[in-house]
Each structure stands twice: as C-alpha cells, then as structure tokens.
Protein backbone atom coordinates (compact mmCIF):
# COMPACT_ATOMS: atom_id res chain seq x y z
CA UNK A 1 10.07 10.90 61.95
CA UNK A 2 9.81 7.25 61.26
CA UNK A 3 10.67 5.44 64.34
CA UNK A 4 11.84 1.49 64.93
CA UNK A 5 12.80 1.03 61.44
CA UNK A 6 15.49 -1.80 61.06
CA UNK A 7 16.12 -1.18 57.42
CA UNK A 8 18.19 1.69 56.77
CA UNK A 9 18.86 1.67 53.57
CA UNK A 10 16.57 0.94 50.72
CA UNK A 11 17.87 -0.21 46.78
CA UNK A 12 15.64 0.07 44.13
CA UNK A 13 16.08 0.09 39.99
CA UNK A 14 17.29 2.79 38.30
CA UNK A 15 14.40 2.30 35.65
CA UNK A 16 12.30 2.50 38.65
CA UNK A 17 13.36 5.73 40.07
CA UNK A 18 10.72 8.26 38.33
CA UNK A 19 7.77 6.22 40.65
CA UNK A 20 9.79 6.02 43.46
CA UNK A 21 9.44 7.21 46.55
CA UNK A 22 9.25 6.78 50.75
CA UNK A 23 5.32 6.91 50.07
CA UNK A 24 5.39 4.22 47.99
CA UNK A 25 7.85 2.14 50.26
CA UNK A 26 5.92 2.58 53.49
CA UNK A 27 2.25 2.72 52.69
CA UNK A 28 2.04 -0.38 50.07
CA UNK A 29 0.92 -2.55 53.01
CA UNK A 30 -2.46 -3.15 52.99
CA UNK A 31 -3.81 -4.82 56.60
CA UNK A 32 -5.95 -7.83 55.09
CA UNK A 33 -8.04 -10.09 57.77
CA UNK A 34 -5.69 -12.57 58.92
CA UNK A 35 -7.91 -15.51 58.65
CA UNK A 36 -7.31 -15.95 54.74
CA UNK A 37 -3.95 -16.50 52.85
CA UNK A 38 -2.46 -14.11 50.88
CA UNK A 39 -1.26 -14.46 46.72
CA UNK A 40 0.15 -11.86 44.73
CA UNK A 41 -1.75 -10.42 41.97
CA UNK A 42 0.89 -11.29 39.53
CA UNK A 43 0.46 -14.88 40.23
CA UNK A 44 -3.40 -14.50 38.66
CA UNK A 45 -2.90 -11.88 35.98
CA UNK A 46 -1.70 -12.57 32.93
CA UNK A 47 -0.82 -9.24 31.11
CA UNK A 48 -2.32 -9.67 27.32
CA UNK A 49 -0.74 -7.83 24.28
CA UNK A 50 -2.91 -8.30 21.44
CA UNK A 51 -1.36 -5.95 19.35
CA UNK A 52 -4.10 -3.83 16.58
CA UNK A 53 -2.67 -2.03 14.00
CA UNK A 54 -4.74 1.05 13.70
CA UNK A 55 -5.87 1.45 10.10
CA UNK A 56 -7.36 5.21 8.49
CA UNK A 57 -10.65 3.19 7.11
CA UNK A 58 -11.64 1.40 9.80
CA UNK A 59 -13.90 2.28 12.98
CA UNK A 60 -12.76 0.99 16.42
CA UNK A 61 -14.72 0.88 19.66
CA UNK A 62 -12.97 2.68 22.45
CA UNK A 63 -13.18 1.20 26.22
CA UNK A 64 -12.93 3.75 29.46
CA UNK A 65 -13.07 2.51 33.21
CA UNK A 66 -15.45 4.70 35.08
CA UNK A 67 -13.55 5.18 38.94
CA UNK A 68 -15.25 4.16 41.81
CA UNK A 69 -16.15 0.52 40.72
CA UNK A 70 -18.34 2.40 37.91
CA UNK A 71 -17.73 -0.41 35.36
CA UNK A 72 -15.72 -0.78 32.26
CA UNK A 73 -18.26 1.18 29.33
CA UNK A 74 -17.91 2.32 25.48
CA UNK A 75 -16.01 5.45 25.48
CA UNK A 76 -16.83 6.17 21.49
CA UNK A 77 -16.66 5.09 18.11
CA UNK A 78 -13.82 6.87 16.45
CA UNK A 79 -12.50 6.40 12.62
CA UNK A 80 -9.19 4.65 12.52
CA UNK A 81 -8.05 8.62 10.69
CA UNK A 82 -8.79 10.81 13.88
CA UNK A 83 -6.79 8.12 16.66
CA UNK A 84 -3.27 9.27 17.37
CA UNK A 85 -1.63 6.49 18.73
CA UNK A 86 -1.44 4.02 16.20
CA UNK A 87 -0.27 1.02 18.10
CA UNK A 88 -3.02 -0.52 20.50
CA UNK A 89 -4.55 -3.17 22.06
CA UNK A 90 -6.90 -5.88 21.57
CA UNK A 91 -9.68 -6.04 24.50
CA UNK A 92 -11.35 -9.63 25.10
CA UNK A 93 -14.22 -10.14 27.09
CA UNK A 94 -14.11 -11.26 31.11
CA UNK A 95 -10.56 -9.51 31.04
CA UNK A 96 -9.42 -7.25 34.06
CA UNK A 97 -8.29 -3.87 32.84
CA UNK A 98 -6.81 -1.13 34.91
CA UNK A 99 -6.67 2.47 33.67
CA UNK A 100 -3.50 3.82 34.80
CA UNK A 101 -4.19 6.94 35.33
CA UNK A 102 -7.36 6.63 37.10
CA UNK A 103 -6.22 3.71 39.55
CA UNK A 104 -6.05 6.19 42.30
CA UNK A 105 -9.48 6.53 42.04
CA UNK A 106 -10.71 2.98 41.79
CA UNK A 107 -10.84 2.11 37.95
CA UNK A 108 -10.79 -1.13 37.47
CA UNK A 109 -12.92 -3.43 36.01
CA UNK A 110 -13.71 -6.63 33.65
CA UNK A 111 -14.39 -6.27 29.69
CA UNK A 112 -18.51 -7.04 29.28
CA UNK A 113 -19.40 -9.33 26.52
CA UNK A 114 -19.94 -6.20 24.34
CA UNK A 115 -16.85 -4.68 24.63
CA UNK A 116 -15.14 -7.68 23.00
CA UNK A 117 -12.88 -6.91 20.26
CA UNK A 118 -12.65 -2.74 21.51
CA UNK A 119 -9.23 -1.61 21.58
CA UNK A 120 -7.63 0.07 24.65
CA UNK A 121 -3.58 2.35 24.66
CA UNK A 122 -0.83 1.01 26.76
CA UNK A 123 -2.48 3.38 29.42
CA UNK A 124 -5.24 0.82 30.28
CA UNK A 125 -3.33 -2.43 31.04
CA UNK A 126 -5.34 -5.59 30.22
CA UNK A 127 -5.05 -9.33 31.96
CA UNK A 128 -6.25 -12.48 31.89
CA UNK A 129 -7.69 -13.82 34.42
CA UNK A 130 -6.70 -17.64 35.83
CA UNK A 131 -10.66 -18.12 36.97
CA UNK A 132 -9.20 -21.52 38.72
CA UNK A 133 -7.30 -19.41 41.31
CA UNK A 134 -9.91 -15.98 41.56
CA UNK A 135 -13.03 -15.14 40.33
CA UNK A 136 -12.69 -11.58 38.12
CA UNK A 137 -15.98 -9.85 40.59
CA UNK A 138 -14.21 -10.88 43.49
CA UNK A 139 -10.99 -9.85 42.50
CA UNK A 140 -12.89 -6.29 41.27
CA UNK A 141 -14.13 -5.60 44.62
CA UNK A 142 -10.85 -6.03 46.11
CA UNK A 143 -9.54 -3.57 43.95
CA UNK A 144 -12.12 -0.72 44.05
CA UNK A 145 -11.85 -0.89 48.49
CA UNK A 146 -10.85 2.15 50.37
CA UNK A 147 -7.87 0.36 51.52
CA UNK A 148 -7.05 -0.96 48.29
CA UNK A 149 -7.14 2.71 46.61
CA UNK A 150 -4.23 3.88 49.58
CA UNK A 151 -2.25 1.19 47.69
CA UNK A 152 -2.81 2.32 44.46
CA UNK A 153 -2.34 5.94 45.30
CA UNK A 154 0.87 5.37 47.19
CA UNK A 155 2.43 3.52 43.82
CA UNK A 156 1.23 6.06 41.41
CA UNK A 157 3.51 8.83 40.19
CA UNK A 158 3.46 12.25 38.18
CA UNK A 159 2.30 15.80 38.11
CA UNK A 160 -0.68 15.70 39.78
CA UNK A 161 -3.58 15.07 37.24
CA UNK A 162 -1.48 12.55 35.24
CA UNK A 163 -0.12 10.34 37.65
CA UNK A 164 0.31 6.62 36.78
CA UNK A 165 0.57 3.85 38.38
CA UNK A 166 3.49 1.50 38.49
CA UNK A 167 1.40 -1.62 36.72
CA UNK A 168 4.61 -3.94 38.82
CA UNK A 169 4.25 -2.47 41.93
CA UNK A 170 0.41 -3.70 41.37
CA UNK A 171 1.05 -7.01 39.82
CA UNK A 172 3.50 -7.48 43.46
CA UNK A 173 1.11 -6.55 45.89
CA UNK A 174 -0.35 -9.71 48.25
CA UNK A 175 -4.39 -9.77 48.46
CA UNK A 176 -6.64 -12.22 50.50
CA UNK A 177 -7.00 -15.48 48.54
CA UNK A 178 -10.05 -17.03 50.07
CA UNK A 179 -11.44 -20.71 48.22
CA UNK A 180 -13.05 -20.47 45.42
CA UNK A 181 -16.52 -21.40 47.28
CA UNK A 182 -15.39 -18.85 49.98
CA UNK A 183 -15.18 -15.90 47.12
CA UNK A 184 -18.69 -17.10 45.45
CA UNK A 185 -20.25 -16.62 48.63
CA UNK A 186 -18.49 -13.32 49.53
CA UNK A 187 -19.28 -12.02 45.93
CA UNK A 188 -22.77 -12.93 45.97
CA UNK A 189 -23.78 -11.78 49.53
CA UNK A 190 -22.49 -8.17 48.13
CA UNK A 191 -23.86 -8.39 44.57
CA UNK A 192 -27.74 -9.94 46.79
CA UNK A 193 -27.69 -6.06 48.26
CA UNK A 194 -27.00 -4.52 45.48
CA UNK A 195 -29.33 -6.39 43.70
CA UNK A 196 -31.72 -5.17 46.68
CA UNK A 197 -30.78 -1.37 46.14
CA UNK A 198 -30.69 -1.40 42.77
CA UNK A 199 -34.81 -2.84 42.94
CA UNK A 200 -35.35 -0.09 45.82
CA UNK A 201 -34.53 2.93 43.19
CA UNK A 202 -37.11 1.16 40.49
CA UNK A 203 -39.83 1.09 43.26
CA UNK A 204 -38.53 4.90 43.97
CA UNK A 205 -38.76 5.98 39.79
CA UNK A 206 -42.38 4.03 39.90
CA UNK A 207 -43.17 6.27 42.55
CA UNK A 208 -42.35 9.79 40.78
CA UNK A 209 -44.45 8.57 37.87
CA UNK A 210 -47.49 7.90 39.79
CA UNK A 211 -46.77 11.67 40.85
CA UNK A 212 -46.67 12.83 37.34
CA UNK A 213 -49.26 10.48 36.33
CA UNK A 214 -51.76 11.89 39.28
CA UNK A 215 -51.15 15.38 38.20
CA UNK A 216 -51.61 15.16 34.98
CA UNK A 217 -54.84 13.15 35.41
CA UNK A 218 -55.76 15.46 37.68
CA UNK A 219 -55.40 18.56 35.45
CA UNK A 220 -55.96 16.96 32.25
CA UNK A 221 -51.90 17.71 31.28
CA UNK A 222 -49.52 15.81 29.10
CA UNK A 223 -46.25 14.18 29.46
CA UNK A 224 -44.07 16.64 27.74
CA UNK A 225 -41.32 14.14 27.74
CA UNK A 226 -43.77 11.40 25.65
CA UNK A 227 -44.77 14.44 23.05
CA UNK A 228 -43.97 13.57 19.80
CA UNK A 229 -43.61 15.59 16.80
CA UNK A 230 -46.37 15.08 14.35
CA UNK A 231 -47.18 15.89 10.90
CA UNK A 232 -48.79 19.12 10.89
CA UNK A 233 -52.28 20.40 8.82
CA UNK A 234 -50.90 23.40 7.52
CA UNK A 235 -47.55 24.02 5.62
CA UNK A 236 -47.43 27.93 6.97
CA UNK A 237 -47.03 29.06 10.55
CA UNK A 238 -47.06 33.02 11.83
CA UNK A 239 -44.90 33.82 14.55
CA UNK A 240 -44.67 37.52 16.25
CA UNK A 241 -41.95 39.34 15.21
CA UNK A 242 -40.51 40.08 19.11
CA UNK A 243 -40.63 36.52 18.80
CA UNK A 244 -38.11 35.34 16.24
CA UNK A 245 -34.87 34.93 18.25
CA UNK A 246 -36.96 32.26 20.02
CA UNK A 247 -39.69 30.14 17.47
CA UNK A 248 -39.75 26.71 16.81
CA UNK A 249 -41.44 23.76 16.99
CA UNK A 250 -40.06 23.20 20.67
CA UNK A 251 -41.52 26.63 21.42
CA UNK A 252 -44.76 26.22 19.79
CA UNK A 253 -45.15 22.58 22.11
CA UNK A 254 -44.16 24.06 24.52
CA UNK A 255 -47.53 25.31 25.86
CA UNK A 256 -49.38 23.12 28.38
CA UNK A 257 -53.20 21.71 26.86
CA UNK A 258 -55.85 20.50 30.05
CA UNK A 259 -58.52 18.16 28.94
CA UNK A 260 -60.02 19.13 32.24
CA UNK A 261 -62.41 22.69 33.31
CA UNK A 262 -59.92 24.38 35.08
CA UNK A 263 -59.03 28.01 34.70
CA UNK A 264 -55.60 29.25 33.53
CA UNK A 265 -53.68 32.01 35.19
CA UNK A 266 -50.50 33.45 34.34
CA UNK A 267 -47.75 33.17 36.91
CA UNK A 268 -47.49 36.77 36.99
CA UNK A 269 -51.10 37.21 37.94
CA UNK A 270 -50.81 34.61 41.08
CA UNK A 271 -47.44 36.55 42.67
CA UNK A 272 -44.44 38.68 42.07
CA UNK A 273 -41.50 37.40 39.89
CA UNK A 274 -38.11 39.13 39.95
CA UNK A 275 -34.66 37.41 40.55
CA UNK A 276 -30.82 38.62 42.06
CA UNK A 277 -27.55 39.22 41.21
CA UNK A 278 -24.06 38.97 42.06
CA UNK A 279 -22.14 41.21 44.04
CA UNK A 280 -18.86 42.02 42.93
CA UNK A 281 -16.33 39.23 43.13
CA UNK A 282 -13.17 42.07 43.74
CA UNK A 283 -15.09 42.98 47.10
CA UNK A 284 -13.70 39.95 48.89
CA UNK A 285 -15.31 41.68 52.13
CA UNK A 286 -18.76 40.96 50.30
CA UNK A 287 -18.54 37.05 50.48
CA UNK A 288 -15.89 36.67 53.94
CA UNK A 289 -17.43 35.93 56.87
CA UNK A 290 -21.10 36.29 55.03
CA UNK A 291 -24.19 35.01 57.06
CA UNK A 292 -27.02 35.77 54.41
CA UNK A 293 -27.02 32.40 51.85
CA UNK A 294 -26.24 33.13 48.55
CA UNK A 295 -27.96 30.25 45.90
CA UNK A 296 -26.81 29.91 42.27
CA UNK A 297 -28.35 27.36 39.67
CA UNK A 298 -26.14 24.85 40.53
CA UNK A 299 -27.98 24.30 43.87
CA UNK A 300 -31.29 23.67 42.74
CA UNK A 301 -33.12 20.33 42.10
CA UNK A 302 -36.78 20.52 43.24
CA UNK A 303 -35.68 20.31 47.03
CA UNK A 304 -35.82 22.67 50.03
CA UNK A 305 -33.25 25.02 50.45
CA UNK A 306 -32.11 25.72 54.37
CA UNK A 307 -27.92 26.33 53.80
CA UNK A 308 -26.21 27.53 50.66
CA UNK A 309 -22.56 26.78 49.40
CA UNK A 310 -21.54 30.85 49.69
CA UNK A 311 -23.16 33.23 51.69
CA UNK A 312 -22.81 36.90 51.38
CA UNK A 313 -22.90 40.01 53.93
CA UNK A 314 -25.56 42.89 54.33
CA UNK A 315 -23.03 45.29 52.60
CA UNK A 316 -22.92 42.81 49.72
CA UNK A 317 -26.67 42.82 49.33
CA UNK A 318 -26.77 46.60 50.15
CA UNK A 319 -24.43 47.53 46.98
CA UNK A 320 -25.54 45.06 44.21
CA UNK A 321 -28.79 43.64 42.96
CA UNK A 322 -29.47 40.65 45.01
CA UNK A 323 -32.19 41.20 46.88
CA UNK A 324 -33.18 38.85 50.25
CA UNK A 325 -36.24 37.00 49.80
CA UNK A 326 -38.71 35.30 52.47
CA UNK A 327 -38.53 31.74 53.50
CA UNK A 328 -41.52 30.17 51.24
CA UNK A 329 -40.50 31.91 48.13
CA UNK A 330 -39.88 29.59 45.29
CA UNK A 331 -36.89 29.89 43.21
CA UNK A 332 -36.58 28.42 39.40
CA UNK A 333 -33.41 28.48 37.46
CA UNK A 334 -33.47 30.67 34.43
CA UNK A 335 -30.23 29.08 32.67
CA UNK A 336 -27.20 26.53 33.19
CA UNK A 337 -27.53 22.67 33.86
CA UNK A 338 -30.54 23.23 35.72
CA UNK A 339 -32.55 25.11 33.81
CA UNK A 340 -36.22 24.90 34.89
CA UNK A 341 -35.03 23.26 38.18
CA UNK A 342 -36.97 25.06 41.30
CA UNK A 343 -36.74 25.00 44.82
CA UNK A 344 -38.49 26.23 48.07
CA UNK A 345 -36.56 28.18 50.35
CA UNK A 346 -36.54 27.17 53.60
CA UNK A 347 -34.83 29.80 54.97
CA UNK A 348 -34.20 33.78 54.00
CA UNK A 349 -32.14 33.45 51.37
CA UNK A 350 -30.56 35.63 48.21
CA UNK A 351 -29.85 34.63 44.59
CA UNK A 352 -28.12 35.27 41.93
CA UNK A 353 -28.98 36.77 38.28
CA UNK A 354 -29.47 32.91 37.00
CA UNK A 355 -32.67 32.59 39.30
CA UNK A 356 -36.15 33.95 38.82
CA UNK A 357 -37.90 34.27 42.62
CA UNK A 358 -41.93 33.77 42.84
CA UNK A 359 -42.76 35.04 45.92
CA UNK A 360 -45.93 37.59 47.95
CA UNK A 361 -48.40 34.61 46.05
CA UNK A 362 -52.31 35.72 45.87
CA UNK A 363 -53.33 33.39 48.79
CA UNK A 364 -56.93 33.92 47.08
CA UNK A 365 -55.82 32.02 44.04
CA UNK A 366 -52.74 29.51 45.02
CA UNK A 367 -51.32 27.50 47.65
CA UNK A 368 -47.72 28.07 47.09
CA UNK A 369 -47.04 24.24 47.89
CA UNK A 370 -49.37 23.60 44.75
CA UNK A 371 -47.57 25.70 42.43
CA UNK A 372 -44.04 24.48 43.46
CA UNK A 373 -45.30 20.64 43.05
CA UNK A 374 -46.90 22.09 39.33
CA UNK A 375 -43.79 24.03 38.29
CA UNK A 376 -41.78 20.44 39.35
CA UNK A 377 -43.61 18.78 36.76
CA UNK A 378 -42.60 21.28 33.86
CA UNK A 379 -39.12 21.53 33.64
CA UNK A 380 -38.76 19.93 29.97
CA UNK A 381 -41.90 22.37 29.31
CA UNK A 382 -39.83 25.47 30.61
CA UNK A 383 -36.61 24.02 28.61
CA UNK A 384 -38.49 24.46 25.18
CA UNK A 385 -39.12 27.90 26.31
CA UNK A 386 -35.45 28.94 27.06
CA UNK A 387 -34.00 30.36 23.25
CA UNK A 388 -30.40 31.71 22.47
CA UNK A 389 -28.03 30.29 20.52
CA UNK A 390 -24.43 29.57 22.82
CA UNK A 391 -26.78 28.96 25.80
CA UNK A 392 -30.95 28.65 26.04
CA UNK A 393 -32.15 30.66 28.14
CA UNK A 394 -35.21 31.38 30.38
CA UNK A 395 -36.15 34.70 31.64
CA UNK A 396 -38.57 36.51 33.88
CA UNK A 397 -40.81 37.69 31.22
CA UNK A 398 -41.40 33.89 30.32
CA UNK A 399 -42.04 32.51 33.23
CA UNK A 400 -44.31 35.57 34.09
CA UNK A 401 -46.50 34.59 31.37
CA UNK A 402 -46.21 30.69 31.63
CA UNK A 403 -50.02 29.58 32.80
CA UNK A 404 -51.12 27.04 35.68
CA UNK A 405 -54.00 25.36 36.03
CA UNK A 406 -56.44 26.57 39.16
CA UNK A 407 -58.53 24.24 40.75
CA UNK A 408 -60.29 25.17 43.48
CA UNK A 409 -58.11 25.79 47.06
CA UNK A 410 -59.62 22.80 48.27
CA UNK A 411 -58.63 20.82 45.43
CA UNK A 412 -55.02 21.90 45.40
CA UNK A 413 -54.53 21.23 48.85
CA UNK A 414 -55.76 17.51 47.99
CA UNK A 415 -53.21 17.34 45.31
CA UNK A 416 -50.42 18.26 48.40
CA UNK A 417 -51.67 16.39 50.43
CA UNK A 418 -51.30 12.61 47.86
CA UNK A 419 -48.04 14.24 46.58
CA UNK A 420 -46.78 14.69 49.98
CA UNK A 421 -47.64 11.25 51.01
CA UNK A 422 -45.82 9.56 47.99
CA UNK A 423 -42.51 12.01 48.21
CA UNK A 424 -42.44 10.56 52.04
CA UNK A 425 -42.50 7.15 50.82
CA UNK A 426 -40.06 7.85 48.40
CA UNK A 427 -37.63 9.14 50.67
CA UNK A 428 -38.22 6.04 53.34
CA UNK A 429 -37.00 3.72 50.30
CA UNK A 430 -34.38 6.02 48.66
CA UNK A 431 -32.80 5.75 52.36
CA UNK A 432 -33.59 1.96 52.12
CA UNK A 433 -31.49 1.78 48.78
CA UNK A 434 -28.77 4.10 50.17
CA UNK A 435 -28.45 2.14 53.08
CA UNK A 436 -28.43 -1.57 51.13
CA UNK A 437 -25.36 -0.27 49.41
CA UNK A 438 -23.54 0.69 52.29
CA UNK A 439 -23.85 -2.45 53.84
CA UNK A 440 -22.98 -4.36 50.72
CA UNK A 441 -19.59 -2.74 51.01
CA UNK A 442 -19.05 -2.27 54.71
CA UNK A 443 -20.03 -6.11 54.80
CA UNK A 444 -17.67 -6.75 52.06
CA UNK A 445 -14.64 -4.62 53.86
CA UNK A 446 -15.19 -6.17 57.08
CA UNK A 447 -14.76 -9.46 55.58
CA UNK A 448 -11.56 -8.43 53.88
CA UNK A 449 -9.82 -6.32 55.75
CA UNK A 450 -11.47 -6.92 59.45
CA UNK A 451 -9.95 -8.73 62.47
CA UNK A 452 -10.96 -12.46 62.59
C-alpha cells in the first residue's frame, strides 16, 4: 500500500497510455546530491532527424550501443538490398544516442569520430549535444549509473525482451548540472582510474607472455598462435586413411617441434585419460539436493575448480557414466567454446561427456602441476586437432596421443616454481585493475548521487 500520498488521482495522455503505469509514476525520482542544481535533459538534447533514404546499391555502416557503458561500436556493413526498414537516420559524430530497447540496461553512448555518417532506425534516438551547458562523457556517466538505470527501467514498456523506453519521459527527467569546470574535473578523476586499470590489464597480458615466452624457451616450443602458413617443398602429401575425416593443414601444424634435448612422451604413457557423462535429465532426483559437483565445458578456463554450477547425487553417478575423480586430476574440454580449456580440480569432482580427465599421473615421469601449466599453453595446438564438420571436436584418443616434453623432475618443478611466481603477480594486479574500476565509479556515484 502506498501510504501519505496527497495526489489521488493521476491524468496522463491517451497517446501515452501503452508506457504507462504506477511504476513509472512513482520510481522516476532519482535522489541526486543536493549540493548541485538540477536541468532537464531535454533542455541539452536536441533530437536530430537526418533523414537517409536507404538505396539497394549502396553499403551503409550500422551503429549498436553495447549496455553497461560498453560504448557506441560498428554493428556491420550491410548492402542497402538486405536492410528492411528503408527510412533511417543520419549518425554524426560527438552525438548522444540511446538504444531504446537496451536503455534498461545502460546503452547509451556518444558517436566516435568513425562512426560519422553510419545510419541508426528510429529505435536508437540520436541528439545533439549543447557542449556549453554539459559535456557528452559527463552526461554518459550519468546515464549508465545504477540509479540512473531504475529510471530508465521504470519508463520502459513492453513484453519483456522488447521493452522501450518512453524517449519523453527521458528527455523530462532532472539530472545534476554541476559547472562546466565542476564536470571536467568529475569526468577526468573517473576517466584518471580507468586510465589506471586499463594500464594494470597491459602489465597483466605482458605478464602471461613472459609465461609463454619462458616455456617455450625453456622447451624449445613455438607460438602456435604466430605460426604462419608457408609455401610448402612438395606438391603431394599422404595422410592415413583412419585419418581423413580430420587432415589438413591445421592438423598437420598442429604437432609441437622442441629445438631443445628433451624427450617426448605421449599423454597416455604419463597417466590415465577417460572422461564422464550425464545422467539422465528425466531423473530430477539425480541433480535435487546433489552434493557431488558436476563440471561441464562451460566451467573451465585454466583455473582451479573447488564448487561447480550443478551438482549431482551418488544414485546419479551410480546409474550413468560419470565417474568421480580425485582432487588433483586435470580436466580438458573436448568440445564447445572452450575447447582445449583445462582445469585442476580442487576438489572431488564429476564431469560430463564434453571433458577428458588425466588423472593416477606416473609420479616417475611428471609433476602434475607441470603438465597442467604445459597443456595451458596448447589450447590453439589442441583446437587444430579437434575435426568434424557442425562442431570440431577433440577426443580421448587425441589427447592420449598428444606428446609433452620431459625434462628432468627437477627441471619441471623449476618451471612451477617461475610460473607460479608470475601467476601470483598477476593476480595482485588483476585485483589492482578490478579494484581501480570500482572506485572510478563508486567515486563517481558518490559524487552524484551522495549526501553533501
């Protein structure tokens, strides 16, 4: 019940009924720090119609808005034949757009430089921007807030994945209207950490390519990312029958060269390889109230694994193929969007069939920790290897039979020991980074929306 409400009745448009509602009445308040005046975004914005034409032999640049203060990018390039709506829009650069649909979610933005001339639909409102009164960044943070996003959600209407929002319910709505000096230094405080976090995740790449480089000086083994395909001696290459469904020149690259005197041993001769399955999804008992965790592809990116988004039950395991495997074992994902991704359990886990599990490792031959931090190193390797037509795939016979490099015990446990070191460092800035961009907008917010 809404209580101490001295307006009791409320008139609006007819034209305006669709997006109305109390939602929209009651939550379009946004609680802006007192200490600055507030101007309406219509007073700001001027809404620009420069109408295109769309012709059948021309080519047009298409704009999106990313949500979440992503940034206004190139959606495509289409032919002026394949675009439906006919009737569009001119974009100019340093304009704010606003993608109707997607306001909920924080999509707005300013055209860059080369965006100018792109053409938007009536579904991505564009604006000039009166730079005396607001400066477009500042004006773009405002918009992508938390609190701002309520707003936006409260005055958008529809079914529920095509909801709009009501571009003059926006255009009304009062914002903090600091100087023009005041909004230069609140922009650049936030864009100086960002700046910061953005430097942070270079140091953090630099950092995983002295891993890759150390490695592969190390064993003497090339970048398969920098491979390139070169002319080749011989116009005639042999390949195995039992073979076929999966040759070419990926496959034939595909196998790692060392400069260096190290043996090679197949995976299969360092440890067992087999993989899971999934129990049946009609035995709802099998998943409820599971304890034993359950991983699918989805869930691994070179990390260790301790929890798992499903977990299944002992009868589940008991009447299908997943099998449980011991903490230590390493898991690497034999298809989907993370093919030749791996992981280290941390915990007793199960799998799925999408997951090949190395595990009871020849302690003889390999630290376990070695050949995780190898197999890391050769997912694009392990991608040329996957073969099928509607979706590549690994299996456990190829990775039985993919070779590692052995140097010595002592050796390998060197190789830990630097890669270790540099992942710690790594993680030290990556929080650094994370934490630079939290205070960029926490700083931001409080100066926007806190009490003076």
């Amino acid at each position: 019940m809404v209580a101490n409400q001295k307006k009791y009745l409320n008139l609006i448009s007819l034209n305006l009924l669709e997006s109305w509602s109390v939602q929209s009445l009651l939550d379009k308040k946004v609680a802006y720090n007192k200490k600055y005046e507030l101007a309406k975004i219509g007073d700001f914005l001027i809404k620009s119609r420069d109408i295109v034409n769309i012709e059948d032999g021309e080519e047009y640049r298409r704009v999106t808005v990313k949500i979440r203060n992503g940034g206004v990018t190139l959606r495509d390039i289409e032919k002026g034949e394949n675009i439906g709506t006919k009737k569009q829009y001119r974009a100019k650069a340093g304009q704010f757009i606003v993608s109707k649909i997607d306001a909920r979610n924080g999509a707005f933005g300013i055209i860059p430089s080369e965006l100018d001339g792109a053409v938007v639909t009536n579904d991505f409102p564009l604006f000039t921007v009166n730079e005396k009164a607001i400066l477009s960044q500042f004006l773009v943070l405002i918009t992508t807030t938390k609190e701002f996003i309520k707003f936006a959600q409260s005055c958008s209407s529809g079914t529920t994945n095509r909801q709009r929002m009501d571009i003059d319910l926006f255009l009304q709505q009062k914002i903090p209207l600091p100087s023009l000096q005041e909004q230069k230094r609140i922009v650049t405080a936030y864009q100086t950490k960002i700046q910061e976090a953005e430097n942070l995740e270079k140091q953090s790449n630099n950092k995983k390519s002295e891993i890759f480089d150390f490695l592969s000086n190390e064993l003497g083994i090339e970048d398969p990312s920098s491979k390139q395909v070169t002319a080749k001696k011989y116009g005639l290459s042999i390949t195995n029958f039992s073979l076929l469904e999966k040759w070419g020149l990926d496959f034939i690259d595909s196998q790692i060269q060392t400069e260096k005197n190290y043996l090679k041993s197949k995976i299969k001769e360092l440890c067992k390889i087999s993989s899971g399955g999934t129990p049946s999804r009609n035995r709802r008992e099998f998943y409820e109230n599971g304890t034993i965790p359950w991983i699918k592809t989805g869930e691994l990116n070179d990390n260790i694994l301790n929890d798992t988004e499903e977990k299944i039950t002992d009868e589940a395991l008991k009447n299908s193929s997943a099998k449980l495997y011991e903490e230590g074992s390493l898991v690497i994902a034999m298809y989907g969007a993370t093919i030749g991704k791996t992981a280290k359990l941390g915990v007793k886990a199960s799998t799925n069939q999408a997951c090949a599990v190395l595990f009871d490792f020849d302690l003889k031959k390999i630290n376990p920790d070695y050949l995780w931090e190898f197999l890391q190193t050769q997912t694009e390797n392990l991608k040329k290897l996957a073969y099928g037509s509607a979706q590549p795939n690994l299996n456990a016979g190829i990775i039985s039979n993919y070779e590692v490099p052995l140097p010595t015990l002592s050796k390998q446990k060197e190789i830990i020991d630097f890669i270790k070191s540099k992942k710690l460092e790594i993680r030290f800035i990556t929080e650094k980074s994370i934490q630079s961009k939290i205070n960029a907008v926490k700083d931001f917010e409080q100066e926007i929306f806190g009490m003076s």
